[in-house]
Structures are given as structure tokens and as C-alpha cells.
Protein backbone atom coordinates (compact mmCIF):
# COMPACT_ATOMS: atom_id res chain seq x y z
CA UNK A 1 85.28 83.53 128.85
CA UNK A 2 81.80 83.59 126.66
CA UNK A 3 82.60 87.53 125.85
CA UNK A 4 86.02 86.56 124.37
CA UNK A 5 84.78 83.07 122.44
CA UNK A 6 82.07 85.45 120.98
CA UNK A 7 84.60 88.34 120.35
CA UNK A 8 86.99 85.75 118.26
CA UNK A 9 83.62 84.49 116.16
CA UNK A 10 83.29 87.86 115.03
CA UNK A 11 86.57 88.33 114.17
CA UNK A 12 86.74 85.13 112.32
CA UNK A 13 83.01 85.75 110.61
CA UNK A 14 84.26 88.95 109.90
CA UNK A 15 87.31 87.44 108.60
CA UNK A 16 85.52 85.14 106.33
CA UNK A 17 83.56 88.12 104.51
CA UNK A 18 86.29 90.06 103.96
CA UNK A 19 87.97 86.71 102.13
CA UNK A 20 84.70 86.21 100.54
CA UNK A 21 84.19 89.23 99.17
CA UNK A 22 87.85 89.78 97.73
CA UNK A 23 87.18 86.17 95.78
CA UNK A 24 84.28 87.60 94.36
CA UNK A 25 85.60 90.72 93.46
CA UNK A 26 88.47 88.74 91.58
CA UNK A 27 86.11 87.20 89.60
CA UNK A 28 84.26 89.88 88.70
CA UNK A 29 87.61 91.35 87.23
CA UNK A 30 88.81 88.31 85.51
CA UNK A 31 85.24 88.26 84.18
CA UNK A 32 85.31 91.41 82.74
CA UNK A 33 88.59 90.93 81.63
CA UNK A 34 87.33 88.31 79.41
């Protein structure tokens, strides 16, 4: 039961970066649109 609660954080943390990341990169690129 630990293994999987830990597996799911990691999917969710690695969820979270990817989501972070492609907010960021929209930014840059409205940025630079500017």
C-alpha cells in the first residue's frame, strides 16, 4: 500500500512539472511575441 501511495505522488509531482513547465513556456512565447 506505501509502494502505490508513493508511486501516485510521483505521478502527480511529475504531473505538476510537466503543467508547470508548459505555463512557463507559454509565457515565454507570449513574451516574445510582444
Amino acid at each position: 500500500a506505501s509502494d502505490n501511495a508513493d508511486f501516485l505522488n510521483n505521478i502527480q509531482q511529475a504531473f505538476n512539472h510537466i503543467e508547470l513547465h508548459g505555463v512557463t513556456a507559454t509565457i515565454h512565447r507570449l513574451s516574445s511575441k510582444g
